[in-house]
Protein backbone atom coordinates (compact mmCIF):
# COMPACT_ATOMS: atom_id res chain seq x y z
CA UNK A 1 61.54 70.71 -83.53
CA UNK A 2 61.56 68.47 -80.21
CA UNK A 3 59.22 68.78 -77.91
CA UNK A 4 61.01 70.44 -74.88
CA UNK A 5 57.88 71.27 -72.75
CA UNK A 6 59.16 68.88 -70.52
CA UNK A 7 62.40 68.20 -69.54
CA UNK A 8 63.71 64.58 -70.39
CA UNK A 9 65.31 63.35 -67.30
CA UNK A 10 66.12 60.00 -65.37
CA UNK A 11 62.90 57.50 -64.88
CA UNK A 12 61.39 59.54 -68.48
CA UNK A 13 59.29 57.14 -70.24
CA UNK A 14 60.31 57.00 -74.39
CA UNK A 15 59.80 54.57 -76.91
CA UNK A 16 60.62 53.80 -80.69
CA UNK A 17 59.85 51.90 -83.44
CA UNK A 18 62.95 49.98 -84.15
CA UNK A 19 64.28 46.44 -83.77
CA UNK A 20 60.75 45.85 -82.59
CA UNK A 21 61.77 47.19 -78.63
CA UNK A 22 58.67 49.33 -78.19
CA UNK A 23 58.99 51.17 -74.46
CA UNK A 24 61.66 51.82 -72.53
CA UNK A 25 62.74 54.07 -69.67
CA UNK A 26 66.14 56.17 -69.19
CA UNK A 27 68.23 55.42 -66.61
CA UNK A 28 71.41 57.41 -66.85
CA UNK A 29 72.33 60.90 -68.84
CA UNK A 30 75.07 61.57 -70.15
CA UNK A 31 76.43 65.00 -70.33
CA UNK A 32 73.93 68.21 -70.39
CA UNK A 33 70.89 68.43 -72.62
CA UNK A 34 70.56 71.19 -75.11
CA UNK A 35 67.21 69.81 -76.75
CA UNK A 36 66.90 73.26 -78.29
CA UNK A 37 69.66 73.12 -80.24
CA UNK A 38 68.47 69.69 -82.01
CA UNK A 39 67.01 70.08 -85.37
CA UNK A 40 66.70 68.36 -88.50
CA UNK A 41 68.47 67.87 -91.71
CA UNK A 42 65.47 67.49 -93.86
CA UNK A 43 62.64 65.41 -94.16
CA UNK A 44 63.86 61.37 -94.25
CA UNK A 45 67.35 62.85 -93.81
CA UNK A 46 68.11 62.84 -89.87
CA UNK A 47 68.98 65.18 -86.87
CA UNK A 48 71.84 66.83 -85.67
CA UNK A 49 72.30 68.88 -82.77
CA UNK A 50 72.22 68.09 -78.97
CA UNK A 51 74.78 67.20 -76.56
CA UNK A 52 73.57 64.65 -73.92
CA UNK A 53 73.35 61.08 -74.74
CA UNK A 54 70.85 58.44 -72.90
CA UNK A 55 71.34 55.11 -71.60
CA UNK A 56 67.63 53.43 -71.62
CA UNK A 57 66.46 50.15 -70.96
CA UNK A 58 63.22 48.67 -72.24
CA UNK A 59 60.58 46.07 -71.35
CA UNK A 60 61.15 43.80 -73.51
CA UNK A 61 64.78 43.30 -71.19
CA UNK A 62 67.02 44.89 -74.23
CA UNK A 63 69.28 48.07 -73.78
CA UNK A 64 70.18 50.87 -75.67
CA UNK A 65 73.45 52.72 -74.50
CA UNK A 66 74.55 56.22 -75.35
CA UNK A 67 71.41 57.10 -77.47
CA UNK A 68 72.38 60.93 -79.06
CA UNK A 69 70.29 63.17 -77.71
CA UNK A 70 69.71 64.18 -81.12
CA UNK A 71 68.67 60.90 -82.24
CA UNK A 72 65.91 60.75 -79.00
CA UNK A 73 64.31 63.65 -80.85
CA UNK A 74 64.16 61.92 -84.23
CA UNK A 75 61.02 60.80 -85.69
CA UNK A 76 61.69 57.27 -84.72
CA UNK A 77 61.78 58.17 -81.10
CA UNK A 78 58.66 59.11 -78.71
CA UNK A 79 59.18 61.07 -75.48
CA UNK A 80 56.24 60.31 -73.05
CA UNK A 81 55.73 63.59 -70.54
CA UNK A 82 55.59 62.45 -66.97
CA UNK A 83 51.82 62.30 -66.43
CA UNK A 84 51.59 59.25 -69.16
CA UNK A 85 54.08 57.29 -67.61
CA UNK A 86 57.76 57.30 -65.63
CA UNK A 87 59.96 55.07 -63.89
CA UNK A 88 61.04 55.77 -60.54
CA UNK A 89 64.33 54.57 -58.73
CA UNK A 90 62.65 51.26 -57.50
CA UNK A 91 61.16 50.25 -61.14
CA UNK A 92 64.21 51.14 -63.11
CA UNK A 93 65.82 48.71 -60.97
CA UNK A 94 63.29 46.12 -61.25
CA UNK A 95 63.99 46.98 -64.98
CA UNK A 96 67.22 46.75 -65.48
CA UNK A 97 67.67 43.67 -62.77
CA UNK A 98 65.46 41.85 -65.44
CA UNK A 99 67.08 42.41 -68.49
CA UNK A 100 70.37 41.26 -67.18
CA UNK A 101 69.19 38.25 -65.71
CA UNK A 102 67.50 37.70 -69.42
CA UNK A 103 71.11 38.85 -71.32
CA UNK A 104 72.79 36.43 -69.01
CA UNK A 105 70.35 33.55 -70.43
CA UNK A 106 70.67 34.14 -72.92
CA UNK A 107 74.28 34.16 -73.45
CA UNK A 108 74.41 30.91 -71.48
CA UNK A 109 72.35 29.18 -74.39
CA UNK A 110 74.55 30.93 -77.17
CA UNK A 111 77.69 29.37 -75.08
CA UNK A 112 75.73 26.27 -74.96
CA UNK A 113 74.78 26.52 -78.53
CA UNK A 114 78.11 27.37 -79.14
CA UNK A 115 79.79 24.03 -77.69
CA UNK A 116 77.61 21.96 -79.21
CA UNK A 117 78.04 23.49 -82.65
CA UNK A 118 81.83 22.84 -82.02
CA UNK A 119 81.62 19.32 -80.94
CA UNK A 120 79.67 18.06 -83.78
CA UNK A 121 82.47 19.82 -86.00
CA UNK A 122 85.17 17.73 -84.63
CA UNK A 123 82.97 14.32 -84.76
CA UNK A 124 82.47 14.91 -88.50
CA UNK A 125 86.73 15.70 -89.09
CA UNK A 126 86.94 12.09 -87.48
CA UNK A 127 84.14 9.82 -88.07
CA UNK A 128 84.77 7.32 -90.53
CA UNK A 129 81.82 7.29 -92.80
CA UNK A 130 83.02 10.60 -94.20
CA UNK A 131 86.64 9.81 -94.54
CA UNK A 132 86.57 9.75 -98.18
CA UNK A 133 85.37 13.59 -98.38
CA UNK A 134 87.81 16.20 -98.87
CA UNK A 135 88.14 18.67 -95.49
CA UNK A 136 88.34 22.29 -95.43
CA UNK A 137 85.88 25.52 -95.80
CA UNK A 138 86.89 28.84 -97.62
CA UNK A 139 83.16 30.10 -98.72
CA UNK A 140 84.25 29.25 -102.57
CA UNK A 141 82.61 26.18 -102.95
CA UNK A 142 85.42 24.59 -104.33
CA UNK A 143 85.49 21.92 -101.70
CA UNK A 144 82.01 22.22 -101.46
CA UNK A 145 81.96 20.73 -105.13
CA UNK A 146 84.50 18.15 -104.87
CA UNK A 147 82.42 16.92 -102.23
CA UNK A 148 79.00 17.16 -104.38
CA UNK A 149 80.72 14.86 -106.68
CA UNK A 150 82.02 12.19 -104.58
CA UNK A 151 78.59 11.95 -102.77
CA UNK A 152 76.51 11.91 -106.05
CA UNK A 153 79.25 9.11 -107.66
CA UNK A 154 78.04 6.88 -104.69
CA UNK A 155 74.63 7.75 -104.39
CA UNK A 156 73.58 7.26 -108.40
CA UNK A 157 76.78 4.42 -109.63
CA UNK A 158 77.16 4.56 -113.59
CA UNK A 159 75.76 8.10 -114.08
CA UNK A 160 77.72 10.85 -114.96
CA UNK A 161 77.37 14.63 -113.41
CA UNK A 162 78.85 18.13 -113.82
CA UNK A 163 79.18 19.61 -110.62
CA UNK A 164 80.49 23.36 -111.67
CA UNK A 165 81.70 26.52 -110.28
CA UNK A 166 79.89 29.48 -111.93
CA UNK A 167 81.31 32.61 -109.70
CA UNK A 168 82.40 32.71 -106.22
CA UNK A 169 79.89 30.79 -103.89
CA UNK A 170 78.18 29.46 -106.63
CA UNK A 171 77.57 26.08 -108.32
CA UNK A 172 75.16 24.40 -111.37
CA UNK A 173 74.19 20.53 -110.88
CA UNK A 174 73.76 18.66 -114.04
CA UNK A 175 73.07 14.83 -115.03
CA UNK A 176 73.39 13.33 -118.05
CA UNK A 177 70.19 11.60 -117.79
CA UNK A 178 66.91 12.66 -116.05
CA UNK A 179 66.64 11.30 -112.38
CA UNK A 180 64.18 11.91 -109.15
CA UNK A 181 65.55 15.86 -108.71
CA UNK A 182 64.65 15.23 -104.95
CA UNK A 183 67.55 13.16 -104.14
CA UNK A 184 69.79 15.27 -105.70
CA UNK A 185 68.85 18.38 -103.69
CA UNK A 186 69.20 16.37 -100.81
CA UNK A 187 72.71 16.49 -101.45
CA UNK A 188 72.82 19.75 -102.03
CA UNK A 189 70.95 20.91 -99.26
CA UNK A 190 73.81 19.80 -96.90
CA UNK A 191 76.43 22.31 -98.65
CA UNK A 192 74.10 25.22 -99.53
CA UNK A 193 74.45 28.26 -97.31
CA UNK A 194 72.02 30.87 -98.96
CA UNK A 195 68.15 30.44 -98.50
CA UNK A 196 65.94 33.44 -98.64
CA UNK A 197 63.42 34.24 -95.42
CA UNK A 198 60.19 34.91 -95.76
CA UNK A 199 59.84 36.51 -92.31
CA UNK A 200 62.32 39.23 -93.00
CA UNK A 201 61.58 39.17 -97.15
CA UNK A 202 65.26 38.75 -98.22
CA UNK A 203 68.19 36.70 -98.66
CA UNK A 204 70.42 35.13 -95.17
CA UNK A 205 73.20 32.60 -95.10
CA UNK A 206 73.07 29.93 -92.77
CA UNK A 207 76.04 27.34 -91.77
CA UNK A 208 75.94 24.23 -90.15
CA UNK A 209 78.96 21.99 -89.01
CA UNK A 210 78.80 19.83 -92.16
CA UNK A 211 79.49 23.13 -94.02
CA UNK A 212 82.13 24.12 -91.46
CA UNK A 213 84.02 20.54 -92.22
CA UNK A 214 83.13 19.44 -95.90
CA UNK A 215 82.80 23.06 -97.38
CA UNK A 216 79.58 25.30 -98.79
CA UNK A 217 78.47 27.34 -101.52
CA UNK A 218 76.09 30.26 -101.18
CA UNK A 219 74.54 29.46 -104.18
CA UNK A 220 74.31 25.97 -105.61
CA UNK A 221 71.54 25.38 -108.79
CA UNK A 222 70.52 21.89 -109.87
């Protein structure tokens, strides 16, 4: 059951475990609290109940809007009573004047990002040292594959390769002779989309404007 010996209202100090946000503060309710009615589903299952929801923003300058009251009770949630910490009207400001001058960088740097990401697409559609490569990008690898092959055909003259499509997104890289391996996965480097991250322990995708012009393959095997 929640703890309700306290009443959770504007300025009250929470945090949680998730996305890494640690404490925040609430800064506008939504509709009236019934914390008494919240209750869970089962252990690991969730909680239902409540009818408030919370707008909160944290210190690390993220936001969380319309948080379920029931949800603010869950086990991934801490409510802080007053006496070990609370916001009042000046600090939420503070607060909240922060993390929108933060979102606003940051979305300046993603536009930024953004542009330049663009721009180098449309210098690779016209610059002439790629104007034997085949254009165009539908995730198959398809084009990804014709393009393997034309780049390998110049890079290693007089040796033969089977450049393959094994399932959607995939590809297998095979010579007929045995050559430095390196070179060849330098090649494939700049059409393969799938690399696995050790920070998060599990497989992303990743494209770059090459990929965006001369095709990619989430998978490609050599």
């Amino acid at each position: 059951m929640p703890d309700i010996r306290e009443p959770v209202t504007v300025g009250t100090k929470v945090s949680t475990t998730l996305y890494s946000r640690g404490v925040g503060y609430i800064y506008v309710i939504h509709g009236k609290a019934k914390p008494d009615t919240v209750r869970s589903l089962g252990r690991g299952v969730g909680q239902i109940g409540g009818s408030a929801s919370y707008d909160i923003v944290f210190a690390d300058a993220s936001y969380s809007l319309r948080l379920p009251e029931c949800i603010l009770h869950g086990v991934q949630w801490k409510i802080y009573p007053r006496a070990q910490g609370f916001a009042d009207t000046a600090m939420l400001a503070g607060l909240r004047a922060h993390a929108d001058a933060v979102q606003a960088e940051n979305e300046r740097i993603a536009a930024e990002e953004e542009a330049a990401f663009n721009a180098e697409i449309e210098a690779l559609r016209v610059d002439p040292a790629y104007a034997g490569l085949v254009q165009g990008d539908d995730g198959s690898g398809t084009v990804a594959a014709k393009n393997i092959r034309l780049l390998l055909k110049k890079a290693f003259p007089g040796i033969r390769f089977s450049v393959r499509k094994t399932d959607y997104g995939a590809l297998v890289v095979r010579s007929e002779v045995r050559i430095d391996r390196a070179e060849i996965e330098a090649i494939r480097e700049r059409f393969r989309s799938g690399c696995f991250n050790l920070e998060s322990d599990c497989h992303t995708d990743h494209y770059t404007p090459w990929m965006r012009v001369f095709g990619h393959a989430t998978y490609i095997s050599v």
